[in-house]
C-alpha atoms as a PDB file:
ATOM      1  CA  UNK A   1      76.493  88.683 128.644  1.00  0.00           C
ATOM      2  CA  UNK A   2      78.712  87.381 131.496  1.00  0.00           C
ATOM      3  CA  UNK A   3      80.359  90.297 133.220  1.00  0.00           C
ATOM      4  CA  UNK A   4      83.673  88.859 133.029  1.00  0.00           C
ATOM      5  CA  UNK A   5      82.777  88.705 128.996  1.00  0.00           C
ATOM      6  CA  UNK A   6      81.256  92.474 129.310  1.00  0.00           C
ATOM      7  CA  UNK A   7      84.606  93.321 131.022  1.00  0.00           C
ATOM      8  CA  UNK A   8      86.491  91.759 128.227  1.00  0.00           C
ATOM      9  CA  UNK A   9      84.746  93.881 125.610  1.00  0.00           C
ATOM     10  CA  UNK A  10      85.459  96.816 126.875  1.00  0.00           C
ATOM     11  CA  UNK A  11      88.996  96.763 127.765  1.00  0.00           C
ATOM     12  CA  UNK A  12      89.794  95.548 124.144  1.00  0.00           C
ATOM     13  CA  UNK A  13      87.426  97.922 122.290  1.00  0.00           C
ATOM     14  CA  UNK A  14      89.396 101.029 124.593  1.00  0.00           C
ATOM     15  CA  UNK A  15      92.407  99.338 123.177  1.00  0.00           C
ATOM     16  CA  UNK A  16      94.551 101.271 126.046  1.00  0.00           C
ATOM     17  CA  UNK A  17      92.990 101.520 129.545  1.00  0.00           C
ATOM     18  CA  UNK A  18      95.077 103.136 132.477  1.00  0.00           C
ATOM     19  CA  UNK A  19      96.112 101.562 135.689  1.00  0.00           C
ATOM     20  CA  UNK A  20      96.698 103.033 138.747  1.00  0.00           C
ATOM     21  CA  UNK A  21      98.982 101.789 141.556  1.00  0.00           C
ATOM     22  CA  UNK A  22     101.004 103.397 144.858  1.00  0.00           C
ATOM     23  CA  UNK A  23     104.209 104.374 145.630  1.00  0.00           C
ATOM     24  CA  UNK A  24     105.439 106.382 148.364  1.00  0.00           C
ATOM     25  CA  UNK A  25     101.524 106.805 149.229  1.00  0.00           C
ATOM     26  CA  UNK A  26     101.005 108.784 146.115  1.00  0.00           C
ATOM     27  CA  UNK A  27      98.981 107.817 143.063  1.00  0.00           C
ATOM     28  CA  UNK A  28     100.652 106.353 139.488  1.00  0.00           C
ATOM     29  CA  UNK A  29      98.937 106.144 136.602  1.00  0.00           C
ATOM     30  CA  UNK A  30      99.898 104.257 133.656  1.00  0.00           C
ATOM     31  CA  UNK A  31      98.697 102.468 130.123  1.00  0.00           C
ATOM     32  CA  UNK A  32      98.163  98.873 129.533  1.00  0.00           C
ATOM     33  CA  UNK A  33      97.343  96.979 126.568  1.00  0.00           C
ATOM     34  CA  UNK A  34      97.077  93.733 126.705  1.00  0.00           C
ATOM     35  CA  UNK A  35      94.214  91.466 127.938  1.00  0.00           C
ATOM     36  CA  UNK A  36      93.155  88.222 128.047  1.00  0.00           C
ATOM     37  CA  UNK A  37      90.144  85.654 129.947  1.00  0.00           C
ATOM     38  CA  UNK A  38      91.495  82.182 131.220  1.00  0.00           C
ATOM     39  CA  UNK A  39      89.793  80.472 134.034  1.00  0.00           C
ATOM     40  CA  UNK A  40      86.998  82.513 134.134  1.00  0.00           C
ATOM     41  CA  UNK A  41      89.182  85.400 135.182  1.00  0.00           C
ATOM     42  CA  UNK A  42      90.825  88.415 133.246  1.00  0.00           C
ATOM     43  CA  UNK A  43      94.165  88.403 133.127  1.00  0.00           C
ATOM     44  CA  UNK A  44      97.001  91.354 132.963  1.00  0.00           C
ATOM     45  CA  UNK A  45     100.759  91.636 132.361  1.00  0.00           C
ATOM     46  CA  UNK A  46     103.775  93.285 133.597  1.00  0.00           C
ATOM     47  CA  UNK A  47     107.334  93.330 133.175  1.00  0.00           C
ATOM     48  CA  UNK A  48     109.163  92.300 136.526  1.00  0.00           C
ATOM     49  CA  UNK A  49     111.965  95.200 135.739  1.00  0.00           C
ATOM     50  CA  UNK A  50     109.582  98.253 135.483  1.00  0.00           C
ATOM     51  CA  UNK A  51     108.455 100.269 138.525  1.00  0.00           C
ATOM     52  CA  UNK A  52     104.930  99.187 137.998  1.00  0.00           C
ATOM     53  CA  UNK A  53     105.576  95.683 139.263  1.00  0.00           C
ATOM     54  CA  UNK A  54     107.332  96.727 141.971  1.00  0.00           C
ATOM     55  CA  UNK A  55     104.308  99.022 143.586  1.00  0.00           C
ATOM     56  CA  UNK A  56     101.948  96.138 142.565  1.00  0.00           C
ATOM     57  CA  UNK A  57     104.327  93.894 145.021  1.00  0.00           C
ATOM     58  CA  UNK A  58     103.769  96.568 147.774  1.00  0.00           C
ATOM     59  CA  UNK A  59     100.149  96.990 147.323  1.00  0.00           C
ATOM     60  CA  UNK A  60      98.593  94.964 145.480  1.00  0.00           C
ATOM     61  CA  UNK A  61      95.000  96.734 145.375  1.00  0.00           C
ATOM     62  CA  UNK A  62      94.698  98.358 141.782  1.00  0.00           C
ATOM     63  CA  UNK A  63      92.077 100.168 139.731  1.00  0.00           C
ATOM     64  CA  UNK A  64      91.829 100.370 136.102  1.00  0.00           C
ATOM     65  CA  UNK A  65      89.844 103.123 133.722  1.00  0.00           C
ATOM     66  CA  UNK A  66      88.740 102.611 130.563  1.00  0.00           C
ATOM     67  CA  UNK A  67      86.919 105.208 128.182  1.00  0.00           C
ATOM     68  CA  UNK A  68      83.598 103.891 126.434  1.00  0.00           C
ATOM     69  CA  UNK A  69      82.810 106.111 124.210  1.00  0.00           C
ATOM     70  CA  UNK A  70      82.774 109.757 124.543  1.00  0.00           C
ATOM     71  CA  UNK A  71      80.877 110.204 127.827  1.00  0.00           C
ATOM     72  CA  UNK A  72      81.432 106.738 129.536  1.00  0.00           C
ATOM     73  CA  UNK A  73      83.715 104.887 131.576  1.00  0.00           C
ATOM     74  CA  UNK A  74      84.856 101.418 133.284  1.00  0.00           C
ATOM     75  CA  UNK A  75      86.672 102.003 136.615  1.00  0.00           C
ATOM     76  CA  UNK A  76      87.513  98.359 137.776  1.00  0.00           C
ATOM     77  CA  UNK A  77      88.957  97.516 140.400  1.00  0.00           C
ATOM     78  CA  UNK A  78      90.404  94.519 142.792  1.00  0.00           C
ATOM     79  CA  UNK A  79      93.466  92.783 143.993  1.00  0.00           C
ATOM     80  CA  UNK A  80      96.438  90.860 142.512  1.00  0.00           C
ATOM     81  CA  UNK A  81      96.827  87.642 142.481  1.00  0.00           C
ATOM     82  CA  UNK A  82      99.935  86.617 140.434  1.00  0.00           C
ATOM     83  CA  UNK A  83      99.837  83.438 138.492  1.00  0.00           C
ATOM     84  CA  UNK A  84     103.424  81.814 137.222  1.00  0.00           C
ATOM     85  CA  UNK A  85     102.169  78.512 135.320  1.00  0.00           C
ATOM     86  CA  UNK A  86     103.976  78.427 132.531  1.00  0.00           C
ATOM     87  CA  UNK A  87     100.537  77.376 130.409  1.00  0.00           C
ATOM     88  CA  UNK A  88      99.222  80.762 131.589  1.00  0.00           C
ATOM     89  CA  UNK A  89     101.608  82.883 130.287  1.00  0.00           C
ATOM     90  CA  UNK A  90     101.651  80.658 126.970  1.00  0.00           C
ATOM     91  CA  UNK A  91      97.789  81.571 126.575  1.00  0.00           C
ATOM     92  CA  UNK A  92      98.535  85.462 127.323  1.00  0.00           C
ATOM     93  CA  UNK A  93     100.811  85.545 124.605  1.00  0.00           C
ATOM     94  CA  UNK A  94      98.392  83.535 122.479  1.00  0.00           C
ATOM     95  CA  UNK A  95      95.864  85.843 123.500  1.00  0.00           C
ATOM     96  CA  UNK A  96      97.800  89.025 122.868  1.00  0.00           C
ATOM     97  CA  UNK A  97     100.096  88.263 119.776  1.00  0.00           C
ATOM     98  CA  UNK A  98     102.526  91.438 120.114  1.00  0.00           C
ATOM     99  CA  UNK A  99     104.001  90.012 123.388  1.00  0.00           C
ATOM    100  CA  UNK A 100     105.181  87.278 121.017  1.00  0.00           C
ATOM    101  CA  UNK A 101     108.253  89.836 120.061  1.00  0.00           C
ATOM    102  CA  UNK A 102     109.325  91.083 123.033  1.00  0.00           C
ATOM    103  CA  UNK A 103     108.527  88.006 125.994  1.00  0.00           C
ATOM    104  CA  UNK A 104     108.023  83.822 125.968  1.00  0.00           C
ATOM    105  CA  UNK A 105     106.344  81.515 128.343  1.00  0.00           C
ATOM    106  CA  UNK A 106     109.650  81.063 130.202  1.00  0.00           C
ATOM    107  CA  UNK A 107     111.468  84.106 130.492  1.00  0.00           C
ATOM    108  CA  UNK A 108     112.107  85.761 133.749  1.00  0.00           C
ATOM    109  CA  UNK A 109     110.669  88.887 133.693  1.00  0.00           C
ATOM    110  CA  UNK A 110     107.229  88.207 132.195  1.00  0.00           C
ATOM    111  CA  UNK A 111     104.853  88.534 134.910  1.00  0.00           C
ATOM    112  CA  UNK A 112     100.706  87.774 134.356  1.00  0.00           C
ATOM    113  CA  UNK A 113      98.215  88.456 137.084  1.00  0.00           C
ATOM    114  CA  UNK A 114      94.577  88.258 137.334  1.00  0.00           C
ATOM    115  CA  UNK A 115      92.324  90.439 140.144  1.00  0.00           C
ATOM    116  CA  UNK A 116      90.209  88.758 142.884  1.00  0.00           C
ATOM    117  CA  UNK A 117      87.283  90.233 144.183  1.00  0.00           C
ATOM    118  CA  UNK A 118      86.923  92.529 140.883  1.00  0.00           C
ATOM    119  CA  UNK A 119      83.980  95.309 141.150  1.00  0.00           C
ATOM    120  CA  UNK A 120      83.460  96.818 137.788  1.00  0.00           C
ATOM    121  CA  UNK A 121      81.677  99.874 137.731  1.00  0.00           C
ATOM    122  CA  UNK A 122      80.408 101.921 134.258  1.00  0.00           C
ATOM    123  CA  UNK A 123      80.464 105.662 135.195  1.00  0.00           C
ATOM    124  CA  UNK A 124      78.886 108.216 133.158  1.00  0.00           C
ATOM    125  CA  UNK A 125      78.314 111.886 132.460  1.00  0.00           C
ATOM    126  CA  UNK A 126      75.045 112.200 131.814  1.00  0.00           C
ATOM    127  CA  UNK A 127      73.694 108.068 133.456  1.00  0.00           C
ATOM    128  CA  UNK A 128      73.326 106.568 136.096  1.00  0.00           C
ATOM    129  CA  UNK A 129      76.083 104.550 137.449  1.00  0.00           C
ATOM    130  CA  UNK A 130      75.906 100.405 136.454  1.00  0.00           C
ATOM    131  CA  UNK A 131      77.782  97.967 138.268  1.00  0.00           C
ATOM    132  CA  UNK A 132      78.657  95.102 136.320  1.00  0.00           C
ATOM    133  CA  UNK A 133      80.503  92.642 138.483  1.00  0.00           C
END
């Protein structure tokens, strides 16, 4: 399995997977939901309005955690690289169909980014560590 595919997996099967970003030089941590693979890369989304976007526009070096399982985890990690073609967002949306409610292609505040030079990294209590990308 690719690792971008591996990735994938596991950030839908958590179903919720935390992000963490800087402000002020202190740590935020938040849930995220929605996922998606276009152009061989794995896509996010934000809202332009919330204070989420605003630290990623600041520092753009994030890290994600998702559980697997009971006793393992995905920390992932990399930088932002926001993407505004309008086909993009369309296939997020696809991708994720409860964004269809609440953002479109077009809007201004729906944001999608993907993260360059990802390292993905499964941790676990009782294994050794495995990098997977």
């Amino acid at each position: 399995m690719k690792s971008n595919e591996r990735v994938l997996t596991i950030l839908k099967r958590a179903k919720l997977f935390f992000f963490a970003t800087i402000e002020d030089g202190k740590p935020k941590v938040r849930p995220f939901n929605a996922v998606m693979e276009y152009e061989d890369k794995i896509y996010f989304y934000t809202n332009n309005h919330k204070s989420a976007f605003k630290q990623m526009q600041s520092n753009p070096n994030i890290e994600i955690c998702a559980m697997i399982g009971e006793d393992r985890w995905l920390r992932l990690s990399g930088k932002i690289v926001w993407d505004y073609r309008p086909e993009a967002k369309r296939a997020m949306i696809e991708a994720n169909p409860e964004l269809k409610n609440k953002y479109r292609e077009d809007d201004k505040i729906f944001e999608i980014f993907y993260l360059s030079n990802m390292e993905g990294i499964i941790h676990s209590v009782h294994h050794e560590r495995e990098v997977i990308c």
